[in-house]
Structure formats: C-alpha cells, structure tokens
PDB file of N, CA and C in Angstrom:
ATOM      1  N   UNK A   1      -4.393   0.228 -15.428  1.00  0.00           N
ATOM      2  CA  UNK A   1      -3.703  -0.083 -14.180  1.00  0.00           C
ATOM      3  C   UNK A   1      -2.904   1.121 -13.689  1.00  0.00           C
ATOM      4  N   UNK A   2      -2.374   1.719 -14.464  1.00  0.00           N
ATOM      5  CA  UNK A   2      -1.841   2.972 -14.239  1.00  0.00           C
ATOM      6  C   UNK A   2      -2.315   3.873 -13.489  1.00  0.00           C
ATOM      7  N   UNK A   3      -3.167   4.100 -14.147  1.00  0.00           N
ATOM      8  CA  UNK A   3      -4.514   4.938 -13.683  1.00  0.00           C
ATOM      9  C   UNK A   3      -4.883   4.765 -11.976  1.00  0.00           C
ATOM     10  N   UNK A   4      -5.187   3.689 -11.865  1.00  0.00           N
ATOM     11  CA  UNK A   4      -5.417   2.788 -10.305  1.00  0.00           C
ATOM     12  C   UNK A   4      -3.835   3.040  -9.361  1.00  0.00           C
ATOM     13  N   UNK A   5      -2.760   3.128  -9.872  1.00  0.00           N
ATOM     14  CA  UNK A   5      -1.618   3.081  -9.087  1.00  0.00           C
ATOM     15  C   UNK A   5      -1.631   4.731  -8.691  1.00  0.00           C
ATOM     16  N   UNK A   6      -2.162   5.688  -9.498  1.00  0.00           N
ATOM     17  CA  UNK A   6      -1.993   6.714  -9.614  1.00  0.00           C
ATOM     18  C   UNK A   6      -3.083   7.410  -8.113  1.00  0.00           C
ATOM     19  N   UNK A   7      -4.284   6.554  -8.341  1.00  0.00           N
ATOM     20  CA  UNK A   7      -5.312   7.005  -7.650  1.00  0.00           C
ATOM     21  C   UNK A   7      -4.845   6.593  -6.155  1.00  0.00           C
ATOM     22  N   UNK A   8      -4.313   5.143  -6.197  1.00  0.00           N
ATOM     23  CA  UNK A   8      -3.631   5.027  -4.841  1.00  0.00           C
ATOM     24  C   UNK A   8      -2.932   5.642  -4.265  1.00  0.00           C
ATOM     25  N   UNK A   9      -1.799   6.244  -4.827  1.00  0.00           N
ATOM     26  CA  UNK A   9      -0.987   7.263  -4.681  1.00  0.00           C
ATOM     27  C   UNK A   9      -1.391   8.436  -4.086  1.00  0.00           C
ATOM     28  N   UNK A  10      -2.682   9.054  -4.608  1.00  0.00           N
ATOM     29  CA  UNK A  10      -3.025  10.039  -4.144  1.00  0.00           C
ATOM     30  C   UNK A  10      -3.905   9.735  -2.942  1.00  0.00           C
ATOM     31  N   UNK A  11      -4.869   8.766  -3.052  1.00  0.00           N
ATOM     32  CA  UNK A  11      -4.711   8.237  -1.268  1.00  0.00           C
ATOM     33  C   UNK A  11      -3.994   7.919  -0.288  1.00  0.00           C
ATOM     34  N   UNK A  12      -3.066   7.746  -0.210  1.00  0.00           N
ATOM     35  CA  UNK A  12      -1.896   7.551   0.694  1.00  0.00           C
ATOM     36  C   UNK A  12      -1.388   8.451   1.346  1.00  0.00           C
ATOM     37  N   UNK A  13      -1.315   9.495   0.091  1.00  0.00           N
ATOM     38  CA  UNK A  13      -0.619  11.114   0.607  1.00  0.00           C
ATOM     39  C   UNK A  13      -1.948  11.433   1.374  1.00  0.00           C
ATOM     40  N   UNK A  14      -2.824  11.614   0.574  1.00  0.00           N
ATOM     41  CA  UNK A  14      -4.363  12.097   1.324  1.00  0.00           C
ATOM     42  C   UNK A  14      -4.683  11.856   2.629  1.00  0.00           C
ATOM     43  N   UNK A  15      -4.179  10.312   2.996  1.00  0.00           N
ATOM     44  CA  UNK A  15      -4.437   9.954   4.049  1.00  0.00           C
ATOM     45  C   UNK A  15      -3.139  10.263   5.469  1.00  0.00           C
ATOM     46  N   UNK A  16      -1.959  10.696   4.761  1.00  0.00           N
ATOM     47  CA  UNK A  16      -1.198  11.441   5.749  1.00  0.00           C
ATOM     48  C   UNK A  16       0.418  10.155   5.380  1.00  0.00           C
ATOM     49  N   UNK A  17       0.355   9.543   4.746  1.00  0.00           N
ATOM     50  CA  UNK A  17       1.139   8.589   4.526  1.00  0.00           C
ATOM     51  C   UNK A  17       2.377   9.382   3.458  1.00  0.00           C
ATOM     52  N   UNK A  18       3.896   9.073   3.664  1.00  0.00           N
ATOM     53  CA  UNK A  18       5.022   9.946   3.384  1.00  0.00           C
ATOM     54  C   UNK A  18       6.029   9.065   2.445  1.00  0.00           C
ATOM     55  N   UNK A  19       5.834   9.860   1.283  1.00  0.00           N
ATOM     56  CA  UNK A  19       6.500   8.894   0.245  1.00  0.00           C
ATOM     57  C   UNK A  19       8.216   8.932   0.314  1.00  0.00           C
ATOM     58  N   UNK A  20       8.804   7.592   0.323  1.00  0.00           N
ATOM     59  CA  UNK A  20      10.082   6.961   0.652  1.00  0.00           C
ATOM     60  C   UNK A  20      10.388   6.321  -0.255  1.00  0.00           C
ATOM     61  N   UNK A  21      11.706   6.656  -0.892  1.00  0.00           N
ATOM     62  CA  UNK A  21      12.184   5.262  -1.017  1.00  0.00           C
ATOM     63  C   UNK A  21      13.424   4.404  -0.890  1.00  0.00           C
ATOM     64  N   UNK A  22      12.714   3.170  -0.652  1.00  0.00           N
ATOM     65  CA  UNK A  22      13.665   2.252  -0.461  1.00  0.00           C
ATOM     66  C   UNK A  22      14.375   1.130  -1.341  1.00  0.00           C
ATOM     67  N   UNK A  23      15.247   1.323  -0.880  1.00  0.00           N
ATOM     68  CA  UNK A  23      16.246   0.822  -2.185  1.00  0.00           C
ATOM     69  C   UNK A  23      15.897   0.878  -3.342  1.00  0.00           C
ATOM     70  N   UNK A  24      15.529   2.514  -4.017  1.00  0.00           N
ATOM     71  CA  UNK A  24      14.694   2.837  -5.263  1.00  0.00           C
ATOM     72  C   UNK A  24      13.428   2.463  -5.315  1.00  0.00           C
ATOM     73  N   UNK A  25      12.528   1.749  -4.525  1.00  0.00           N
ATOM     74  CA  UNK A  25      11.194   1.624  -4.654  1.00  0.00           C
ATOM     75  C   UNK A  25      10.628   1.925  -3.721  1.00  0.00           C
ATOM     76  N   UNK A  26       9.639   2.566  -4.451  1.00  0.00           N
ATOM     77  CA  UNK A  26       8.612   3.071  -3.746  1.00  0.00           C
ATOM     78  C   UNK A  26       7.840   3.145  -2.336  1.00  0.00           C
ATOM     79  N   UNK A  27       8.212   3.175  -1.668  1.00  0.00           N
ATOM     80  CA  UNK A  27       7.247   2.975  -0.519  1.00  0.00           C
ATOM     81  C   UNK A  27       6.539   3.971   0.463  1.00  0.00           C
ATOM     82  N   UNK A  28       5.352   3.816   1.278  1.00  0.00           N
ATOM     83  CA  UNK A  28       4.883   4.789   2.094  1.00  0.00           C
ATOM     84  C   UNK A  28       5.262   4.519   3.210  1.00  0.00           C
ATOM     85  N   UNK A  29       5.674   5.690   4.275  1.00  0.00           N
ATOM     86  CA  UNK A  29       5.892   5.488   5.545  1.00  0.00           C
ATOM     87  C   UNK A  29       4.734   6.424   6.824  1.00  0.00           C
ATOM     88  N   UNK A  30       4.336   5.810   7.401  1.00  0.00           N
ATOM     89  CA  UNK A  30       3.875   6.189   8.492  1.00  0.00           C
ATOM     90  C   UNK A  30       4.235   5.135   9.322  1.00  0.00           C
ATOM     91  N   UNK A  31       4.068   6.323  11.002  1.00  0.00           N
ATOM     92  CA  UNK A  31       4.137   5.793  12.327  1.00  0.00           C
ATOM     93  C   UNK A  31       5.222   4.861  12.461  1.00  0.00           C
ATOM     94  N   UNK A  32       6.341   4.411  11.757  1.00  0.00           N
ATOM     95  CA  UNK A  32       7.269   3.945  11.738  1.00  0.00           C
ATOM     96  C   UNK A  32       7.282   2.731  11.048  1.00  0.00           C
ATOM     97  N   UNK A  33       6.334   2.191   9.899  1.00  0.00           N
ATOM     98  CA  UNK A  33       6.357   1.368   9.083  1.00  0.00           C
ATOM     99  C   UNK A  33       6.226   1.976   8.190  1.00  0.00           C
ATOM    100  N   UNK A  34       6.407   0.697   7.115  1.00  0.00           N
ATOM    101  CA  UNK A  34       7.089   0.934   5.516  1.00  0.00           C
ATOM    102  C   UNK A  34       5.957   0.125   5.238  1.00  0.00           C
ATOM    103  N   UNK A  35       5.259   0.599   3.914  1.00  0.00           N
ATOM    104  CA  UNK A  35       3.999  -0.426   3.269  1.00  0.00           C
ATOM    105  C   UNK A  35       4.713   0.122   1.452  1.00  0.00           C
ATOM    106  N   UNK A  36       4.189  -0.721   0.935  1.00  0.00           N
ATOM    107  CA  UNK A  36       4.396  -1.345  -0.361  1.00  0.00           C
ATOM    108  C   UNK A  36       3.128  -1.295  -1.110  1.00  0.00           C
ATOM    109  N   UNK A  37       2.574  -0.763  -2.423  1.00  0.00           N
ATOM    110  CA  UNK A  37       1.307  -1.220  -2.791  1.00  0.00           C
ATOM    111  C   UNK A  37       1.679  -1.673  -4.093  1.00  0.00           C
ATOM    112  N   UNK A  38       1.769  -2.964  -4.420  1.00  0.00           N
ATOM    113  CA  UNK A  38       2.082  -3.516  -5.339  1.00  0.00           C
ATOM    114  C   UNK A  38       0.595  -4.096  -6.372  1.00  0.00           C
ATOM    115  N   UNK A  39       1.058  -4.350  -7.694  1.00  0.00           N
ATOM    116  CA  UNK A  39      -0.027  -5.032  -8.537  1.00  0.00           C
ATOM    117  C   UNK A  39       0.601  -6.391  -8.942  1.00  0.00           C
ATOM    118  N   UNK A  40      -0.113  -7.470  -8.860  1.00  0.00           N
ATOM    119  CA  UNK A  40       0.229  -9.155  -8.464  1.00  0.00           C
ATOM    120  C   UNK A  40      -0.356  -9.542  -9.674  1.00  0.00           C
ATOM    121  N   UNK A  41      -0.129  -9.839 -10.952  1.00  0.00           N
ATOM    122  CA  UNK A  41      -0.960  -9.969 -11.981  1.00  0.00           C
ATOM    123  C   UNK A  41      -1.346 -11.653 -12.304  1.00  0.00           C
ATOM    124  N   UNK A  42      -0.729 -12.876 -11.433  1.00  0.00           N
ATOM    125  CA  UNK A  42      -1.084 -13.552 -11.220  1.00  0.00           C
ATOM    126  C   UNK A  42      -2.279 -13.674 -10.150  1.00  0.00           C
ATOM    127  N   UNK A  43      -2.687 -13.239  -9.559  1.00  0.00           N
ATOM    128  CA  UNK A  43      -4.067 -12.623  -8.791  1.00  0.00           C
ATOM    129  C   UNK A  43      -4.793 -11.739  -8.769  1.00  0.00           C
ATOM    130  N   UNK A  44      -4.089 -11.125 -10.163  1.00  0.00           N
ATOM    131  CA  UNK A  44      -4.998  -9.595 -10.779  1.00  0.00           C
ATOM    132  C   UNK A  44      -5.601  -9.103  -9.210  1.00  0.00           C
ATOM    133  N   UNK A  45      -4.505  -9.043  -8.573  1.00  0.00           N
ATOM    134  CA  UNK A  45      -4.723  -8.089  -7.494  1.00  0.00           C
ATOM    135  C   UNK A  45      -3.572  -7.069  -6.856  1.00  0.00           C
ATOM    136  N   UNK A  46      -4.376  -6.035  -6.266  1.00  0.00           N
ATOM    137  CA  UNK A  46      -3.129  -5.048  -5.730  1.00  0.00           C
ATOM    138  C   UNK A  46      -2.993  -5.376  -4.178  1.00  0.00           C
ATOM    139  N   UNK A  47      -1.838  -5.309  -3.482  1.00  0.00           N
ATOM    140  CA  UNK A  47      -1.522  -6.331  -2.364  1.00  0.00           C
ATOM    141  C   UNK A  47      -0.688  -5.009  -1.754  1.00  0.00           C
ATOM    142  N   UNK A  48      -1.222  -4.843  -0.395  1.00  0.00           N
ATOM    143  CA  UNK A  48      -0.371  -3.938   0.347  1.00  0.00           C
ATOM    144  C   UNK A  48       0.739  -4.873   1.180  1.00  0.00           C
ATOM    145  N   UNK A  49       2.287  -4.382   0.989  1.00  0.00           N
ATOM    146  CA  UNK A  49       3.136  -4.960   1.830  1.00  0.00           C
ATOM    147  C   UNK A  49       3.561  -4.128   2.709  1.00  0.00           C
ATOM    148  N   UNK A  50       3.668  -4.851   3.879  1.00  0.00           N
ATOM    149  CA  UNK A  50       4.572  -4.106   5.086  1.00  0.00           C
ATOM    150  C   UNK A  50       5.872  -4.670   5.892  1.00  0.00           C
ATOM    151  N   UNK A  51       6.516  -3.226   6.134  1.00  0.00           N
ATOM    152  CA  UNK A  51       8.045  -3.839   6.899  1.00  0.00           C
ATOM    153  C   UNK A  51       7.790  -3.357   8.129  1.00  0.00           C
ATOM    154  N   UNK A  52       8.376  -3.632   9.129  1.00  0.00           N
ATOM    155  CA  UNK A  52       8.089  -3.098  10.407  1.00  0.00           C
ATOM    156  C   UNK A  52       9.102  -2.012  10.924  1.00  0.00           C
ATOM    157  N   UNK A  53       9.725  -2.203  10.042  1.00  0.00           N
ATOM    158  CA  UNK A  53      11.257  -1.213  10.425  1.00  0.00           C
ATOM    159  C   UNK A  53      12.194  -0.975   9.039  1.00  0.00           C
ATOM    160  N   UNK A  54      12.838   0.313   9.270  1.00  0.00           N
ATOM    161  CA  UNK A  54      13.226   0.355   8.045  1.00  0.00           C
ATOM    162  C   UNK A  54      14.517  -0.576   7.373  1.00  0.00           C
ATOM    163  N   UNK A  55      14.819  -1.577   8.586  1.00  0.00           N
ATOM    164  CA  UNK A  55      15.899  -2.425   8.504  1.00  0.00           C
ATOM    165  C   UNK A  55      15.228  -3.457   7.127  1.00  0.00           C
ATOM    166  N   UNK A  56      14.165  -3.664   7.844  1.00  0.00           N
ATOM    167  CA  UNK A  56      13.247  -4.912   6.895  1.00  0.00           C
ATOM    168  C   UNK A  56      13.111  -4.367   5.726  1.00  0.00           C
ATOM    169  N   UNK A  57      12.703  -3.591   5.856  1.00  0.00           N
ATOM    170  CA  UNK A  57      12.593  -2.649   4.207  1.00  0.00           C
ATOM    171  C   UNK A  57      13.733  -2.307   3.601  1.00  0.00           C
ATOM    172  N   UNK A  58      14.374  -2.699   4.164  1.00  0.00           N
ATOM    173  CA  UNK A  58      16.026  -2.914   3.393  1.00  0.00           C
ATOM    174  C   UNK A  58      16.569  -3.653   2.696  1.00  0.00           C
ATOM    175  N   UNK A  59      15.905  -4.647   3.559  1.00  0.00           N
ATOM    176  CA  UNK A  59      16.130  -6.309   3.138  1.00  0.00           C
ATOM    177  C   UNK A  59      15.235  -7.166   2.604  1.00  0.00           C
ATOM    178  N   UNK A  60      14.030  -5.996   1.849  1.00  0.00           N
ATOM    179  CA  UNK A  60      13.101  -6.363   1.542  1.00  0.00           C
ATOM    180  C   UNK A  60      12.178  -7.771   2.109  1.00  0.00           C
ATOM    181  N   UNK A  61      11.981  -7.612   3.220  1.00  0.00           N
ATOM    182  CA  UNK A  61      11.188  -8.357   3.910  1.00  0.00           C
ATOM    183  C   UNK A  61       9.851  -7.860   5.007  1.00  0.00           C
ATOM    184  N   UNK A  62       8.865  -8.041   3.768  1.00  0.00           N
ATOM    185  CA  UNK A  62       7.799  -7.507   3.967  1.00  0.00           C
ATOM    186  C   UNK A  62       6.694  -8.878   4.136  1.00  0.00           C
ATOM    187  N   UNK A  63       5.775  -8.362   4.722  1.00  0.00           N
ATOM    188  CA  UNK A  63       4.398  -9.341   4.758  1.00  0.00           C
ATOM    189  C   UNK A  63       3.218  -8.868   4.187  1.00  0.00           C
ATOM    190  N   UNK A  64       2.932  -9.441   3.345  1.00  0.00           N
ATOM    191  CA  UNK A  64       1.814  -9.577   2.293  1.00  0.00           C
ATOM    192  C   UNK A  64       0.248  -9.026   3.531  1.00  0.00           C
ATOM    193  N   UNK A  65      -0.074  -8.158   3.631  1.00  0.00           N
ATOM    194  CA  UNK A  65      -1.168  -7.328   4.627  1.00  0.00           C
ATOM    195  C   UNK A  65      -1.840  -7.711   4.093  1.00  0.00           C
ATOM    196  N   UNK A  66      -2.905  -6.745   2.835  1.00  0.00           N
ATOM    197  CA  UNK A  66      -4.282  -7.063   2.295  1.00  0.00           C
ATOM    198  C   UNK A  66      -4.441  -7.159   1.235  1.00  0.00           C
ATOM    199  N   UNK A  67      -5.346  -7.759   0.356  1.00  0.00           N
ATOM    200  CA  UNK A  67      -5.522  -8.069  -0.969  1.00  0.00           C
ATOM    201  C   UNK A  67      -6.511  -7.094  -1.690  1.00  0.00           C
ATOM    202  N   UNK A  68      -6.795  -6.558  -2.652  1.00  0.00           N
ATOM    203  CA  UNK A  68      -7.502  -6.072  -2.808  1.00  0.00           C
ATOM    204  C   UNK A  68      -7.530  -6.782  -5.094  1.00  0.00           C
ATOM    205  N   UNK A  69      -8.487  -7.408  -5.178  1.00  0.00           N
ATOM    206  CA  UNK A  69      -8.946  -7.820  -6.681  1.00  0.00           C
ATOM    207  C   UNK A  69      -9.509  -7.150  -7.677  1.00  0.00           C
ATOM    208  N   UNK A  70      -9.001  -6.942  -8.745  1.00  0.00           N
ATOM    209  CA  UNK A  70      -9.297  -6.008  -9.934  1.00  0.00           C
ATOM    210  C   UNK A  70     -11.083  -6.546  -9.984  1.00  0.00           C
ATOM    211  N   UNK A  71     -11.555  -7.836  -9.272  1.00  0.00           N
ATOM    212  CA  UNK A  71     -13.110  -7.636 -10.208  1.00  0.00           C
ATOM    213  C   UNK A  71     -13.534  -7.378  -9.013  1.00  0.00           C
ATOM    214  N   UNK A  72     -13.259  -6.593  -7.821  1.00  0.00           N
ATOM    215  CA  UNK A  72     -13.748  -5.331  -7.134  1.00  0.00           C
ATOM    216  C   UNK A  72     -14.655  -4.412  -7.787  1.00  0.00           C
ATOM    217  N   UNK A  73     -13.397  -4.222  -8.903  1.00  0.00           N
ATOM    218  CA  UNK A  73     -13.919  -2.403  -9.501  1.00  0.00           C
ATOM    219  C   UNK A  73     -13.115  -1.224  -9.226  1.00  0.00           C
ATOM    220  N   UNK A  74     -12.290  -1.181  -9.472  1.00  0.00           N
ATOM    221  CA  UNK A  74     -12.130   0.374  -9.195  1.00  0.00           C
ATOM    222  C   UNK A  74     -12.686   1.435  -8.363  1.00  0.00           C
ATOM    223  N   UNK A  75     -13.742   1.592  -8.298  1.00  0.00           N
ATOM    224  CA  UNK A  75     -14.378   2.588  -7.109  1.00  0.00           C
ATOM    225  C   UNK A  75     -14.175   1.855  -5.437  1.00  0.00           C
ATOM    226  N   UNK A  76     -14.910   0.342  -5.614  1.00  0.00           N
ATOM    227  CA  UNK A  76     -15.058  -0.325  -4.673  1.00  0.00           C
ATOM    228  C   UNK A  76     -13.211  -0.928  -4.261  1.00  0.00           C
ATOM    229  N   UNK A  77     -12.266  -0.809  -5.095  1.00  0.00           N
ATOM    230  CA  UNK A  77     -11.083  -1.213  -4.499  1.00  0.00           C
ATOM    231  C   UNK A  77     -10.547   0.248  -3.501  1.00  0.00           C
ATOM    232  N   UNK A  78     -10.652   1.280  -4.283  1.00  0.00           N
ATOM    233  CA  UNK A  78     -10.140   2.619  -3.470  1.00  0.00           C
ATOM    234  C   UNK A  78     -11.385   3.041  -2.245  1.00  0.00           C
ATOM    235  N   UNK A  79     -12.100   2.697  -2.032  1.00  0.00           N
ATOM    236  CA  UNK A  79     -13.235   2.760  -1.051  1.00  0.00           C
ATOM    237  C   UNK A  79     -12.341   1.593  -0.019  1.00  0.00           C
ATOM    238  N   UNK A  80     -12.207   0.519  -0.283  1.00  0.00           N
ATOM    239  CA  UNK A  80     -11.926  -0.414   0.543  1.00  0.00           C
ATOM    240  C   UNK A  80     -10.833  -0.140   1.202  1.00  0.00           C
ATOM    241  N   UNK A  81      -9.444  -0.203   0.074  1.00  0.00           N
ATOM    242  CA  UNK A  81      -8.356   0.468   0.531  1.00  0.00           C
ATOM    243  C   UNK A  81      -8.565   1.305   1.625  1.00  0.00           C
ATOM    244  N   UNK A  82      -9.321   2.395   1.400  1.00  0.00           N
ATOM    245  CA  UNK A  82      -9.196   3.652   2.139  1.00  0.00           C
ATOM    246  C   UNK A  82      -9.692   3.392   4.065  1.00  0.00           C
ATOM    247  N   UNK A  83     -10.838   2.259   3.790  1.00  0.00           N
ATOM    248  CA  UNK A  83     -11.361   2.114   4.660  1.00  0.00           C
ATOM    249  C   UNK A  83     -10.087   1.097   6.292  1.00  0.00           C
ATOM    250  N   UNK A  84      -9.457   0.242   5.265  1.00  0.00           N
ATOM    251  CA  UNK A  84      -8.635  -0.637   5.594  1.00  0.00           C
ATOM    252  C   UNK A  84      -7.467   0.236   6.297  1.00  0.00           C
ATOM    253  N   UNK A  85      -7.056   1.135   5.291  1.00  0.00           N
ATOM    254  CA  UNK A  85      -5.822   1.770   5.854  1.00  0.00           C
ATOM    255  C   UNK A  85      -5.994   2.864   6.926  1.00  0.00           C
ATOM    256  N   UNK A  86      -7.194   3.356   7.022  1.00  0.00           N
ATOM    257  CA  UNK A  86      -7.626   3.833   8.311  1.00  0.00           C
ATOM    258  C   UNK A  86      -7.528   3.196   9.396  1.00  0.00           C
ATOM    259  N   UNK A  87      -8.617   1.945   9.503  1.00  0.00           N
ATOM    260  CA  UNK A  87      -9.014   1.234  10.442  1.00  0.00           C
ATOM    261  C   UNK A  87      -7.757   0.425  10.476  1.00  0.00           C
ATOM    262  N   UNK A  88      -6.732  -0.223   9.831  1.00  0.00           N
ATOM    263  CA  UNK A  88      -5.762  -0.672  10.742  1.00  0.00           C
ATOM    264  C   UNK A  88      -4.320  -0.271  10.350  1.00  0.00           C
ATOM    265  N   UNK A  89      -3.986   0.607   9.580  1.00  0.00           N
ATOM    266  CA  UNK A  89      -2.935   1.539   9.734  1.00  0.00           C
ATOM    267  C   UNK A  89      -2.751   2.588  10.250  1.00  0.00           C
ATOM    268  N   UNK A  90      -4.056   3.394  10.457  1.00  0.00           N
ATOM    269  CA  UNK A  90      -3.729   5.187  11.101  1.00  0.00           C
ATOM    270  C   UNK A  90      -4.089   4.882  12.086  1.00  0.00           C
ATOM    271  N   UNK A  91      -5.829   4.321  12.803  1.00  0.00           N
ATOM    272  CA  UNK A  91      -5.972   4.496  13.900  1.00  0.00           C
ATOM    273  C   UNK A  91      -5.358   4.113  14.813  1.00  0.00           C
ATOM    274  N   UNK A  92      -5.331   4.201  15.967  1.00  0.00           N
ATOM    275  CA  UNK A  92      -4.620   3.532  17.206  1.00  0.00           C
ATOM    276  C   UNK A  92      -5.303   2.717  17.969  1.00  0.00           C
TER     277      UNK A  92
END
C-alpha cells in the first residue's frame, strides 16, 4: 500500500498538482481546490476527497469524489486515477 500512496504522489506532482498541508495532512492543491487521496480499508479502496476552498479544508469538510478498488490492480488504478484527474480536475 505504501508503495501505491507513493506512486500517487508522484502523479499528482506529475500532473501539476501542489503539495499542502492542511492541518498537518496532506493534501494537493490545484486551481483553488484541496483534494485528499486517502486509503478506506473497509472498501479496500483509495478515495479522492475534495474541499472547495481552503476554509473547508480547514474544517475538514470534504466530499468523497472517486473511488478507485485495490482488485483494480495497481497499474489499472494509476491509469484510471490519471485519466480521472485530467478529465475532471485539470481540464476546463
């Protein structure tokens, strides 16, 4: 799992996304939101959260965005990710 948090990590930056943090955790910021990539081990899934402002991300009040499930795979979760956070985080 490590491994996978690690690889995310380096997609995020890759993808132009600016590491923050808030109230000691972790988060990426672009275009003026705050996202979260958490691991949910009751859904053995990794779950992107987002704040809309950095107020919310203060107050830790985020919304659960996309799911992504460990029996994906590994290749096919960072493929997806990548595809997702393009198409509805960077583009316009």
């Amino acid at each position: 799992m490590k491994n996978n948090k690690e690889k995310i990590d380096t997609l995020m930056i890759e993808l132009g996304f600016e590491k923050i943090k808030v109230n000691n955790v972790l988060n990426y910021f672009l275009k003026g939101s705050y996202y979260k990539v958490n691991y949910c081990d009751e859904l053995k899934s990794y779950i992107i959260e987002t704040a809309s402002s950095l107020t919310e991300a203060e107050n830790n009040v985020y919304e659960d965005s996309d799911v992504y499930p460990n029996s994906l795979g590994e290749k096919k979760i960072l493929e997806e990710l990548r595809k997702d956070l393009i198409w509805f985080y960077i583009s316009d």
